[in-house]
Protein backbone atom coordinates (compact mmCIF):
# COMPACT_ATOMS: atom_id res chain seq x y z
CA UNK A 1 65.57 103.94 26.58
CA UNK A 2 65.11 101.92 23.62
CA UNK A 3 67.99 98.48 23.96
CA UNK A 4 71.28 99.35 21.39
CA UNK A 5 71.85 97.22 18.55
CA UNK A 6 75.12 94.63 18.09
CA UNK A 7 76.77 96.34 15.00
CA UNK A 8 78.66 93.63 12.75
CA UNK A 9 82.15 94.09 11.57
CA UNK A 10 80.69 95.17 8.08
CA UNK A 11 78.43 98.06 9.50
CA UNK A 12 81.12 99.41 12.06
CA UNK A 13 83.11 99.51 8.91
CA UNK A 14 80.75 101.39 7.11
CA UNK A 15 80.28 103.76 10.07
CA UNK A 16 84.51 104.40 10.45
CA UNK A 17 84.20 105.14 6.74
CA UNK A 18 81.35 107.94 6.98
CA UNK A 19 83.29 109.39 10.17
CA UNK A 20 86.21 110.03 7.80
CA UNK A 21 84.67 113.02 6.55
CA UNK A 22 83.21 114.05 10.00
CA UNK A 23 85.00 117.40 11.89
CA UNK A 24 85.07 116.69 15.47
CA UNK A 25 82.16 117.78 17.09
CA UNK A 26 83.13 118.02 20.72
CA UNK A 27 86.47 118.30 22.04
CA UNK A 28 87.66 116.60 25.26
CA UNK A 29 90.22 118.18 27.21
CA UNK A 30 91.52 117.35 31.12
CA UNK A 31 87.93 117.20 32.28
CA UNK A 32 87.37 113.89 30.96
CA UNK A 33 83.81 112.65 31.08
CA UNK A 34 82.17 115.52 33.17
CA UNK A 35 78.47 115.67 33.79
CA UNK A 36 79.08 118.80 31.00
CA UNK A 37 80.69 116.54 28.21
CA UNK A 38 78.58 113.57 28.86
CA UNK A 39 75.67 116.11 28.35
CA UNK A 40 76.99 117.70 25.40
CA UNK A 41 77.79 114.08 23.49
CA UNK A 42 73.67 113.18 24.33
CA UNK A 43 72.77 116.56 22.94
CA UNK A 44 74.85 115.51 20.21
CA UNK A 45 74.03 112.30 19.53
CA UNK A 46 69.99 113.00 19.53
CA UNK A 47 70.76 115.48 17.01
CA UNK A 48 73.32 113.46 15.00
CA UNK A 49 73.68 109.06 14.58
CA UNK A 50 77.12 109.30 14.08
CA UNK A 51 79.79 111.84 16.49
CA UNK A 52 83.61 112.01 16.43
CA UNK A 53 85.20 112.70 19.65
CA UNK A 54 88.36 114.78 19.70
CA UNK A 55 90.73 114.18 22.81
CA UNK A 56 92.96 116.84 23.30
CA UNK A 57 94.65 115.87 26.78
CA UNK A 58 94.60 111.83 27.49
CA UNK A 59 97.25 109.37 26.64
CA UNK A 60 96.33 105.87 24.75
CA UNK A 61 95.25 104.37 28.71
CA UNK A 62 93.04 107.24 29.44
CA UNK A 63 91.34 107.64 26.07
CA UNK A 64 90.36 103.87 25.81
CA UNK A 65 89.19 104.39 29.24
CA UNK A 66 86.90 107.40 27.94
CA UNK A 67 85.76 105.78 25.56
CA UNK A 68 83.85 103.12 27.33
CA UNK A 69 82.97 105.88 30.10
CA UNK A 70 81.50 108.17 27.27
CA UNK A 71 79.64 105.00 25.36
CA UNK A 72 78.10 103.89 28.58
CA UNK A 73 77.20 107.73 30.01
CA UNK A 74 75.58 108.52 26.64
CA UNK A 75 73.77 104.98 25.74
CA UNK A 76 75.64 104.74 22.56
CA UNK A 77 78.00 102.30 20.82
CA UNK A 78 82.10 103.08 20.75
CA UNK A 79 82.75 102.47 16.90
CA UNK A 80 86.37 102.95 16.72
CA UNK A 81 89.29 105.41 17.30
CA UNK A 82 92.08 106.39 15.01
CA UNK A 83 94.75 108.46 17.64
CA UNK A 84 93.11 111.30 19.38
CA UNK A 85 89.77 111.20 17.90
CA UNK A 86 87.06 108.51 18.67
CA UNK A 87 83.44 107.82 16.66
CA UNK A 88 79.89 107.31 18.67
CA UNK A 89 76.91 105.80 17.37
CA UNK A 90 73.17 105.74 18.62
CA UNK A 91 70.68 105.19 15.71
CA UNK A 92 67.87 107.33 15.28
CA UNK A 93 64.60 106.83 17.34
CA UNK A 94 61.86 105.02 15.28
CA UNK A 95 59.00 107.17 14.77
């Protein structure tokens, strides 16, 4: 798998702004990061750069925990979280 990019302050800035207008594309509940999710947020991600997370059953603790679980079981970059909801990034594959 192709080696993930540093993202400066700037770009995950620009990234948090386009996942403003994002709906939630997967929703999390007491399962955490099952083989099912992690699946789902690849699936996801292959088919989309940018995906917004939607926890529906993990405190502050557990979602920051996720959220490092989830970047590293997908191969993609944690760009932020604003409450319950989180944003992942993988850039497109070049061609």
């Amino acid at each position: 798998m192709n080696e993930l990019p540093t993202l400066t302050g700037a770009e995950k800035s620009r990234l948090r702004g386009r996942g403003q207008t994002l709906e939630p594309s997967l929703k999390i509940g007491r399962e955490g990061a099952s083989a099912a999710v992690l699946t789902s947020l690849q699936t996801l991600l292959s088919a989309h750069d940018l995906v917004k997370v939607r926890y529906t059953a993990a405190d502050r603790d557990e979602r920051h925990t996720l959220n490092t679980v989830l970047a590293e079981g997908s191969h993609s970059l944690f760009v932020g979280s604003v409450g319950s909801t989180a944003l992942f990034y993988r850039p497109k594959a070049s061609a």
